[in-house]
Protein backbone atom coordinates (compact mmCIF):
# COMPACT_ATOMS: atom_id res chain seq x y z
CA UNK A 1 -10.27 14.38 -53.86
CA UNK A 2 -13.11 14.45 -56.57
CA UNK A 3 -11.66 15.21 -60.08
CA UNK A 4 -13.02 18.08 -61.67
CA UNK A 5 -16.01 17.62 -63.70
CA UNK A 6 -15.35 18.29 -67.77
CA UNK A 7 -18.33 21.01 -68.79
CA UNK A 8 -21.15 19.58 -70.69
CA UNK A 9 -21.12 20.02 -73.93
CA UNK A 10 -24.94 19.71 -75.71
CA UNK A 11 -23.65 19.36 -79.24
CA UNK A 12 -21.76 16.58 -78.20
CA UNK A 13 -24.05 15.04 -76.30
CA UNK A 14 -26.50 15.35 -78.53
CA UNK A 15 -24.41 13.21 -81.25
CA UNK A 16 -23.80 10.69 -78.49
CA UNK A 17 -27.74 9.96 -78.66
CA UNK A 18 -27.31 9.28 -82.49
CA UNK A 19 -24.46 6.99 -81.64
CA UNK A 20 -26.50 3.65 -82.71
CA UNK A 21 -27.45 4.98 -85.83
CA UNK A 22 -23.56 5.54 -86.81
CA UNK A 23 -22.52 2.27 -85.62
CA UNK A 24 -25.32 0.56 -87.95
CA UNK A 25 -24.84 3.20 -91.20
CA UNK A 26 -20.35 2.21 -90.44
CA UNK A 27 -21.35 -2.00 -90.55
CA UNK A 28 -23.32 -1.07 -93.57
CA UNK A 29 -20.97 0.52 -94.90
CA UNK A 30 -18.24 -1.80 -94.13
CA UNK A 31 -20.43 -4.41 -95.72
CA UNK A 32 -20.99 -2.81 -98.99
CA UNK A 33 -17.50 -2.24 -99.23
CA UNK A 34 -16.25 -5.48 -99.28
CA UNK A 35 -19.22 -6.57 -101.63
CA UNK A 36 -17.26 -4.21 -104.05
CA UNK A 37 -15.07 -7.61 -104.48
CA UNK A 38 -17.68 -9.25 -106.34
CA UNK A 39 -17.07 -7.80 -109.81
CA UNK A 40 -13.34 -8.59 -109.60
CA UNK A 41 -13.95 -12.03 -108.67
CA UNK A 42 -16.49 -12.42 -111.28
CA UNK A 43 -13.95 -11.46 -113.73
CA UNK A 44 -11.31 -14.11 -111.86
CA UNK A 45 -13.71 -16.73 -112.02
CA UNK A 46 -15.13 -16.35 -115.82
CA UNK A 47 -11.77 -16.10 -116.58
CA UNK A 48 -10.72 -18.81 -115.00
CA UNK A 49 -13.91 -21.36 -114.89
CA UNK A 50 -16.10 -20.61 -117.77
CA UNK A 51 -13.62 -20.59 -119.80
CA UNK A 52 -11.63 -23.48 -119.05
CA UNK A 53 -14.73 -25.28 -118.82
CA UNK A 54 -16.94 -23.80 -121.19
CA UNK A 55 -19.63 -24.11 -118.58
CA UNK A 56 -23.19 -22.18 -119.54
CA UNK A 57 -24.30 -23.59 -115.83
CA UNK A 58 -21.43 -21.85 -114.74
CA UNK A 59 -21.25 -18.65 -115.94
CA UNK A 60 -25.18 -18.19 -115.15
CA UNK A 61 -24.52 -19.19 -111.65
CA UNK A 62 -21.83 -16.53 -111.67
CA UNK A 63 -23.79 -14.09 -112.82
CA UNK A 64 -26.55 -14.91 -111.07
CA UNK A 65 -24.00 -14.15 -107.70
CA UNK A 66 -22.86 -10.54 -109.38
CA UNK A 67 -26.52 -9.42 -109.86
CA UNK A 68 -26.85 -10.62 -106.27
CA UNK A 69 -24.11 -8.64 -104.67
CA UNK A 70 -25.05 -5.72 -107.02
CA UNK A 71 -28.65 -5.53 -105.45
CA UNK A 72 -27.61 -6.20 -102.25
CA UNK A 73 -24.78 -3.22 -102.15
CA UNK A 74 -27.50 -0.98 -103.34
CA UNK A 75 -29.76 -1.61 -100.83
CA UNK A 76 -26.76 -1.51 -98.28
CA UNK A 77 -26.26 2.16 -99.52
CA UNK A 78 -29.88 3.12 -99.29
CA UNK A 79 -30.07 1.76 -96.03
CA UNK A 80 -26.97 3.68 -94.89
CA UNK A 81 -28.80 7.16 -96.22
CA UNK A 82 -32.17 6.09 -94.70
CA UNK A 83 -30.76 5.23 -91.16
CA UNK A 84 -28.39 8.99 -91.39
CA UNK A 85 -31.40 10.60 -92.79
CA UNK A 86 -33.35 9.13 -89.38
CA UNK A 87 -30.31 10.60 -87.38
CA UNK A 88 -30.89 13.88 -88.92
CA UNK A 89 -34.28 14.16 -88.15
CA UNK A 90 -33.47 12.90 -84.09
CA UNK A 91 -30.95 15.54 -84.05
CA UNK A 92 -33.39 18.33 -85.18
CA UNK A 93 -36.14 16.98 -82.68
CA UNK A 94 -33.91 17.20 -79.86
CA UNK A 95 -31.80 20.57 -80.56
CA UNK A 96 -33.92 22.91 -82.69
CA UNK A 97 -36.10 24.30 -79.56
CA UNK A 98 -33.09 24.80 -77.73
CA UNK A 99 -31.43 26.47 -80.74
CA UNK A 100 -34.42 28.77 -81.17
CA UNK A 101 -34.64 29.78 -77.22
CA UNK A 102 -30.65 30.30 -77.08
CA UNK A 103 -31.53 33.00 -80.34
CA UNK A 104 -34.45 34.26 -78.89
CA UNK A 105 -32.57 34.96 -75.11
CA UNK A 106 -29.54 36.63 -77.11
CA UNK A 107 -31.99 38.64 -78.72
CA UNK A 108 -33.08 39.59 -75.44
CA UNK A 109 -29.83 39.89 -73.83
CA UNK A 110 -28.60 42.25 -76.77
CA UNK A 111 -25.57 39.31 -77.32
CA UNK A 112 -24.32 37.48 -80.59
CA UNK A 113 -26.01 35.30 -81.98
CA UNK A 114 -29.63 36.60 -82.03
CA UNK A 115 -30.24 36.22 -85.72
CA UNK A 116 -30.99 33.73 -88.31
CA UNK A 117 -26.94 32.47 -88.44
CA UNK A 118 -27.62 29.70 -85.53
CA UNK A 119 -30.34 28.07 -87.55
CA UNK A 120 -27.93 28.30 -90.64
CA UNK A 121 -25.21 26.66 -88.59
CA UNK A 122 -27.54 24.16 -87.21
CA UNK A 123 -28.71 23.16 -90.82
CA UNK A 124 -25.11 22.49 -91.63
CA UNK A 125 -24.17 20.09 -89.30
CA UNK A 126 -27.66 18.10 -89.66
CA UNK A 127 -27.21 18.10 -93.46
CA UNK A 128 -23.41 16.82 -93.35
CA UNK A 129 -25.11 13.57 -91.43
CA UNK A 130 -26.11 12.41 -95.03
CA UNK A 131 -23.20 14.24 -96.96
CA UNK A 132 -20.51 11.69 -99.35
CA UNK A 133 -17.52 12.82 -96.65
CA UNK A 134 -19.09 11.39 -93.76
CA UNK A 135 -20.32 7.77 -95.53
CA UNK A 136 -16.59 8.03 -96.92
CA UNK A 137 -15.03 7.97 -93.58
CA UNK A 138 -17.37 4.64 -92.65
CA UNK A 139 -15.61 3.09 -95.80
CA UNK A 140 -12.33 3.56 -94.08
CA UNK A 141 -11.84 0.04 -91.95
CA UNK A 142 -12.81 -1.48 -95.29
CA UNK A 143 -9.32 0.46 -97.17
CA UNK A 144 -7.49 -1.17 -94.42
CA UNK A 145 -8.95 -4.58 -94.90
CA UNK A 146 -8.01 -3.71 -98.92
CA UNK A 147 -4.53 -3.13 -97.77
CA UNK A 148 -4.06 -6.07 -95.29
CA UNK A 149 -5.06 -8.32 -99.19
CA UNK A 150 -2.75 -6.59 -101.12
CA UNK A 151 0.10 -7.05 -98.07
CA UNK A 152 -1.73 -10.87 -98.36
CA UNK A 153 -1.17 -10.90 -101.98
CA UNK A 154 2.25 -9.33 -101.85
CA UNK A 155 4.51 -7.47 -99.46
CA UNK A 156 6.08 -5.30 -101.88
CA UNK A 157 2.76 -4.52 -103.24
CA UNK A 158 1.40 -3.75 -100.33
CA UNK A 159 4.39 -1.36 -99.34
CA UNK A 160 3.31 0.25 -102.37
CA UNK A 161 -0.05 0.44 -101.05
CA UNK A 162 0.49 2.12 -97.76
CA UNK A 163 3.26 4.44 -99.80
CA UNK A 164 0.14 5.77 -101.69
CA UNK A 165 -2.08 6.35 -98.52
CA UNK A 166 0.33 8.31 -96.62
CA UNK A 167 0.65 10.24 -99.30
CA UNK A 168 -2.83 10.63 -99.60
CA UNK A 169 -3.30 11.49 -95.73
CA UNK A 170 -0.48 14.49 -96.50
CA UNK A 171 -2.41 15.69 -99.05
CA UNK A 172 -5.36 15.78 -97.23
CA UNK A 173 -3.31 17.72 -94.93
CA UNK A 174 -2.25 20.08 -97.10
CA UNK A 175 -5.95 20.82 -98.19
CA UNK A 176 -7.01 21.33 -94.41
CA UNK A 177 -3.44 23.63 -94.19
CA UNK A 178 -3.99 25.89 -97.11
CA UNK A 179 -7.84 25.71 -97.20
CA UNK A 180 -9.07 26.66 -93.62
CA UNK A 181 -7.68 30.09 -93.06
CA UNK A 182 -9.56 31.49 -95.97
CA UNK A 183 -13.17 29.72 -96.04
CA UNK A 184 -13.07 30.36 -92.77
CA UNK A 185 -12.19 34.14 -93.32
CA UNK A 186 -15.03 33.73 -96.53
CA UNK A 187 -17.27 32.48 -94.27
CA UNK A 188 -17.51 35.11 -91.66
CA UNK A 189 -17.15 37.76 -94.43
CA UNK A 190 -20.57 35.88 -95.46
CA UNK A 191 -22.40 36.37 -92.70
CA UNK A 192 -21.41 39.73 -92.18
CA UNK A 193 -22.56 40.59 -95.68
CA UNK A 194 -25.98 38.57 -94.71
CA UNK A 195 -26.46 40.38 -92.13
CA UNK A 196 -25.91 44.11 -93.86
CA UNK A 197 -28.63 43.41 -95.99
CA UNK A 198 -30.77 42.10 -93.57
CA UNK A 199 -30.34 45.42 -91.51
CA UNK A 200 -30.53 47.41 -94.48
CA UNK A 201 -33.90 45.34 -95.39
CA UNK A 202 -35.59 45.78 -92.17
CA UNK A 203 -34.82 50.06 -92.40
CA UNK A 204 -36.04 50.00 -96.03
CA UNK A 205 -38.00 53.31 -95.77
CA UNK A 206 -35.30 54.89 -93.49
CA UNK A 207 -32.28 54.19 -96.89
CA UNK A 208 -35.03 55.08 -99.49
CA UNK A 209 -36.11 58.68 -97.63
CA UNK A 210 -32.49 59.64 -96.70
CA UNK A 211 -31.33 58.29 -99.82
CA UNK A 212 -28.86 56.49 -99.18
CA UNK A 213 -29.82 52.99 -101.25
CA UNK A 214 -26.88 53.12 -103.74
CA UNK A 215 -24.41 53.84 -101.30
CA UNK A 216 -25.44 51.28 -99.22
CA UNK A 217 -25.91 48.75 -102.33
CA UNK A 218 -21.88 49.54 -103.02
CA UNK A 219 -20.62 48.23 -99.45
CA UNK A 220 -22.68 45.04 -99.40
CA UNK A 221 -21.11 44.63 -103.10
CA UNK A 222 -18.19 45.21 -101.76
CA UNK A 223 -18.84 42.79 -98.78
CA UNK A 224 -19.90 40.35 -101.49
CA UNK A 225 -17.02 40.94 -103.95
CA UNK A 226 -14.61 40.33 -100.57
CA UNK A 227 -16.44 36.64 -99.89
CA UNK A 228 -16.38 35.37 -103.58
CA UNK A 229 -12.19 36.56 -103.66
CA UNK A 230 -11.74 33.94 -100.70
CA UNK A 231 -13.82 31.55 -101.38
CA UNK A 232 -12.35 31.35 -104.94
CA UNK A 233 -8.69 31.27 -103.37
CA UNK A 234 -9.99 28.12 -101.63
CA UNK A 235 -11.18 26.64 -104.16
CA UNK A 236 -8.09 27.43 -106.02
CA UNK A 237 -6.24 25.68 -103.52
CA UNK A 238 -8.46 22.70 -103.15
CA UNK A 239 -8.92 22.03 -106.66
CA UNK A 240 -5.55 21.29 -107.08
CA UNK A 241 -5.30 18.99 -104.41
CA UNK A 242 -8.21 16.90 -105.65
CA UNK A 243 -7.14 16.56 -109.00
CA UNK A 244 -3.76 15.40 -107.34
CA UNK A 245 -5.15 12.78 -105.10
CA UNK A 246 -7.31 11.75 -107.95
CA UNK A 247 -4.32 11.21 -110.07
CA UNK A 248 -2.32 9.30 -107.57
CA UNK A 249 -5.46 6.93 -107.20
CA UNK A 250 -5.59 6.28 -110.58
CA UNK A 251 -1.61 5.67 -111.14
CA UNK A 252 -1.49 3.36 -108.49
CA UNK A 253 -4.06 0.70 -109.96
CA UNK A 254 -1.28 0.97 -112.50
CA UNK A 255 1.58 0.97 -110.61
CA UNK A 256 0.43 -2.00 -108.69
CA UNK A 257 -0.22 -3.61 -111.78
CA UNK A 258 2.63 -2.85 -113.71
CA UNK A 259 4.89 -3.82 -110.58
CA UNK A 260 3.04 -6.98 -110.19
CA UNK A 261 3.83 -8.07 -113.93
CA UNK A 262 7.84 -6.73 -113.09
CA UNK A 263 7.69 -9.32 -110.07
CA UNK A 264 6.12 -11.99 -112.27
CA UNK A 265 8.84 -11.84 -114.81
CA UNK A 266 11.50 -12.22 -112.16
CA UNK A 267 9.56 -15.33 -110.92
CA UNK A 268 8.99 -13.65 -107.44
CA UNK A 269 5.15 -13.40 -108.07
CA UNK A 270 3.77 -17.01 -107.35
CA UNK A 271 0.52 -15.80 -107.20
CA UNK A 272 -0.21 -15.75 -111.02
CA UNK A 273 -2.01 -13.49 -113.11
CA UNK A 274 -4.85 -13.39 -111.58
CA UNK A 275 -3.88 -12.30 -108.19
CA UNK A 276 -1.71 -9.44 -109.95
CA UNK A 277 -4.98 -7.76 -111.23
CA UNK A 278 -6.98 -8.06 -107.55
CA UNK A 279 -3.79 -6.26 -106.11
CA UNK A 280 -4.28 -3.70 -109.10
CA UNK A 281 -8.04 -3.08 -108.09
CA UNK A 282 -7.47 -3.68 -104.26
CA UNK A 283 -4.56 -0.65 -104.56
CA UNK A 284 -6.89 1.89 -105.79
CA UNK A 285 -9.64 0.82 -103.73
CA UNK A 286 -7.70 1.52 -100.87
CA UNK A 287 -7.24 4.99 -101.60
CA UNK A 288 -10.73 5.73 -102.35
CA UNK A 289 -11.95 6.85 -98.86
CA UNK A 290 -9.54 9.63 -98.71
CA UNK A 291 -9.60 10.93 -102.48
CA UNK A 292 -14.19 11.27 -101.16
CA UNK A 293 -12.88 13.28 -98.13
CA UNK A 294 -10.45 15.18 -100.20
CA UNK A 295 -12.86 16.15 -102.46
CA UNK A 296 -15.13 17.01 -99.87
CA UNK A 297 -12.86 19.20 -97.59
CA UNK A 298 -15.21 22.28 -97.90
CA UNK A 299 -18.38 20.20 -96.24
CA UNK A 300 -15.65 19.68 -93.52
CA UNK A 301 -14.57 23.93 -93.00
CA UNK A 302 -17.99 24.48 -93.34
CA UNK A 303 -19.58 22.22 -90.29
CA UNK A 304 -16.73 22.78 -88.44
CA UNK A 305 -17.14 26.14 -88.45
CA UNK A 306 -20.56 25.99 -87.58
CA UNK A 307 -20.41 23.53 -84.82
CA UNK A 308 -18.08 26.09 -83.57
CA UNK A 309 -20.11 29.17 -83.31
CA UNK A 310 -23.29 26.67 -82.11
CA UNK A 311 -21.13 25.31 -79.50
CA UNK A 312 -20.26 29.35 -78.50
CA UNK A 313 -23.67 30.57 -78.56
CA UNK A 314 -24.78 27.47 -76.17
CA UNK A 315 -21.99 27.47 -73.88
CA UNK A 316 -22.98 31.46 -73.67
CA UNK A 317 -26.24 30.76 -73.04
CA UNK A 318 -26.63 27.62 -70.79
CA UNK A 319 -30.38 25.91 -70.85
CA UNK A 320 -32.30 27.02 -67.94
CA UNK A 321 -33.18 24.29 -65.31
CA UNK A 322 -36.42 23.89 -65.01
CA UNK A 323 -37.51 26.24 -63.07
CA UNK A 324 -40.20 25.99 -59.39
CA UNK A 325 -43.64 26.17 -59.87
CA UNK A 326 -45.71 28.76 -58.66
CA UNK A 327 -49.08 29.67 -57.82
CA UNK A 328 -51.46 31.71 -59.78
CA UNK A 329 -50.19 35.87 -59.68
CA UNK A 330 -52.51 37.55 -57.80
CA UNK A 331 -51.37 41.15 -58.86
CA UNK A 332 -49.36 42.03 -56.67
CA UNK A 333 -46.30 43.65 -57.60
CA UNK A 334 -43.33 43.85 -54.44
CA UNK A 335 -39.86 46.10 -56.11
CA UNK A 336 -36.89 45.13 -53.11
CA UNK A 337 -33.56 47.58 -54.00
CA UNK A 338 -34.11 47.31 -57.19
CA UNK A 339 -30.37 47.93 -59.05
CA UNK A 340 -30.26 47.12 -63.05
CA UNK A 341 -28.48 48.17 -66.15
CA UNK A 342 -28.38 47.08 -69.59
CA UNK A 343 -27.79 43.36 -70.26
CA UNK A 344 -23.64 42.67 -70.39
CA UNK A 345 -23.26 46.03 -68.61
CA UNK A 346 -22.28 46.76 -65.45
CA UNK A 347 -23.00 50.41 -65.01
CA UNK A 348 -26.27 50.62 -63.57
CA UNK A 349 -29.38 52.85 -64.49
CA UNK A 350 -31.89 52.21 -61.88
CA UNK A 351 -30.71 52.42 -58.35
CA UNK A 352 -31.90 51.17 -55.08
CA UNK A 353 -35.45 51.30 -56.43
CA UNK A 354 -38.34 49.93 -54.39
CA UNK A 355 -42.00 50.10 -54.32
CA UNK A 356 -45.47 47.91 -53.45
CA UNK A 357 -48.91 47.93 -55.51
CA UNK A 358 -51.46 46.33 -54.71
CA UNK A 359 -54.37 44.82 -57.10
CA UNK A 360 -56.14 47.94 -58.78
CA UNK A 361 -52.83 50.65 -57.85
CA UNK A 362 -51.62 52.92 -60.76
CA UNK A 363 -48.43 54.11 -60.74
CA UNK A 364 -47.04 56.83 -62.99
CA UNK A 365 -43.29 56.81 -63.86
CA UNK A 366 -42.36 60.28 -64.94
CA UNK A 367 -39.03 61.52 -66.05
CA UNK A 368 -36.73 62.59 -69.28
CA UNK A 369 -35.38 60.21 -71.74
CA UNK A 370 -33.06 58.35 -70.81
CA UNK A 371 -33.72 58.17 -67.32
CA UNK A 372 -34.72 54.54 -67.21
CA UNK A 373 -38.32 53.99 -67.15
CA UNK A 374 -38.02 51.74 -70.21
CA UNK A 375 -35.47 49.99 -68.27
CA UNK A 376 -38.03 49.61 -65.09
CA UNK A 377 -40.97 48.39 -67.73
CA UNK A 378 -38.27 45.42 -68.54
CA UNK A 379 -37.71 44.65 -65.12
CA UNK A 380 -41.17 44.38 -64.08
CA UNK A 381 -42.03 41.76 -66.80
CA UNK A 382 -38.69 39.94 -66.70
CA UNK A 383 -36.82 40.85 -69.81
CA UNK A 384 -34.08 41.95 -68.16
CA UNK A 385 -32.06 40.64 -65.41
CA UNK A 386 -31.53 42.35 -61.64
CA UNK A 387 -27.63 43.35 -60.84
CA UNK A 388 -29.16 42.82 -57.61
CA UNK A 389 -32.66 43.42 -55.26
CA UNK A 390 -35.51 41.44 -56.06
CA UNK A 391 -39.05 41.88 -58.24
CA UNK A 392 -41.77 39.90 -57.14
């Protein structure tokens, strides 16, 4: 028995195309992560080195090593950026025509999503490619690599550790809890208010002649007014769960710190001094991946949001195959039972119609409005699909 075939998804695959470009941006970033060592083992070693010794040699060789690690983390980071900023510009090439045929056919089709939104959407989930949330989560193996030191240095450091990144990762849950119902809400009130003005743009004369500009200007204020109330309650609600996580990063430097002198005075910290403050920076380190993401949670609502109504509007409105070639038209125009309606609709206007012209025939199609002939003129040229006969 064959198993039954998951539907494609072109988002999706799409991203799996980019797939090289995240693994090299995550080993960059993983690499410039750990080089964030180097100015906590400068400070070890001038502590410990230069001034025992009172070594010039030393301490320029040292520094020498810092400026080294410095550069090289930079140019890790630009890298990272260059190589998602290459991804971004793949992605476009391979989904913007497709984007901009599925709006054009719902246009046609007289379905959602034939306006300007798609392309909005589309923008969002290239741009979050180069966006701090998404090089955050690459910086994630290198918080566990932070925490497997500290659990190195220490085990009840390192307890303390982990205690601080699960309560991190329920914070972070709390922010996607209390923050998605209303920028979600905000942003659908946002493009609804978009598109009222766009509407109310393209019948300018009709609102200024029948007066009605003012009244008009109230509900899109209105509209407007509704969008800023939710996105300020999410915001609201965000804000204080980034200053939160912020605040548990920064006591647990301290906490490690302070903990690691309490062991040290009960003679259960054999690794000295020295080792006490790498747990201290190591602790908060390990916590900085999720405080970026935190602090980032609307880039995250936002793109998923949009890869959500992309995904809809594709599924909707599947790419055409490619369709058989044919010879040159030669004029000749063959209507078989002919039965159509409007697009989505099943009642149809035109029924059983059929007819033959030949190169150089004229046909007049007379009747009141609403009768169908602009239905027949759509039909002829292809805008609209059969319910069933054949045009040729």
């Amino acid at each position: 028995m064959t198993p039954p075939q998951t539907p494609s998804n072109e988002l999706r695959d799409a991203l799996q195309v980019l797939r090289p470009y995240f693994i090299r941006a995550a080993w960059f970033s993983i690499t410039a992560g750990l080089l964030m060592l180097a100015p906590t083992g400068y400070m070890l070693e001038v502590y410990d080195r230069v001034v025992n010794s009172r070594s010039h040699t030393t301490l320029i060789m040292l520094t020498v090593l810092v400026l080294v690690a410095f550069v090289v983390m930079e140019v890790l980071d630009w890298a990272r950026t260059a190589i998602m900023h290459e991804a971004g510009l793949l992605l476009d090439r391979k989904m913007t025509p497709r984007i901009f045929a599925a709006i054009f056919e719902a246009n046609l089709k007289k379905v959602p999503g034939g306006s300007g939104q798609p392309l909005a959407d589309f923008r969002t989930l290239r741009d979050f490619l180069q966006t701090p949330v998404l090089l955050a989560m690459f910086e994630v193996p290198v918080a566990l690599v932070f925490l497997v030191l500290v659990f190195a240095i220490h085990p009840v450091l390192g307890w303390v550790s982990l205690a601080g990144a699960v309560v991190q990762t329920f914070l972070a849950w709390l922010t996607e809890r209390s923050t998605k119902p209303p920028l979600a809400e905000a942003n659908r009130t946002a493009i609804a208010a978009q598109a009222y003005a766009d509407a109310t743009l393209r019948n300018a004369e009709v609102v200024e002649s029948m007066g009605m500009l003012r009244d008009i200007h109230r509900r899109w204020i209105q509209k407007q007014r509704e969008f800023l109330s939710l996105q300020a309650k999410a915001s609201e609600a965000a804000g204080g769960f980034q200053a939160t996580t912020k605040l548990i990063q920064q006591l647990l430097g301290s906490m490690v710190l302070g903990l690691g002198a309490w062991l040290t005075l009960r003679n259960d910290f054999p690794a000295g001094g020295g080792m006490m403050i790498v747990a201290s920076v190591l602790g908060g380190r390990v916590l900085a991946p999720l405080v970026q993401i935190v602090s980032q949670w609307r880039a995250v609502v936002n793109v998923r949001d949009a890869w959500a109504r992309l995904n809809e509007l594709l599924t909707q409105l599947p790419q055409k195959p490619d369709s058989m070639p044919l010879p040159p038209p030669r004029g000749h125009v063959v209507v078989e039972n002919l039965v159509a309606g409007a697009p989505g609709s099943a009642t149809p206007i035109i029924r059983s119609a059929a007819f033959t012209l030949q190169p150089g025939d004229v046909l007049a199609v007379v009747g009141p409005s609403a009768s169908g002939k602009t239905t027949l003129a759509r039909l002829l040229v292809g805008l609209w699909p059969a319910l069933s006969g054949k045009v040729r």
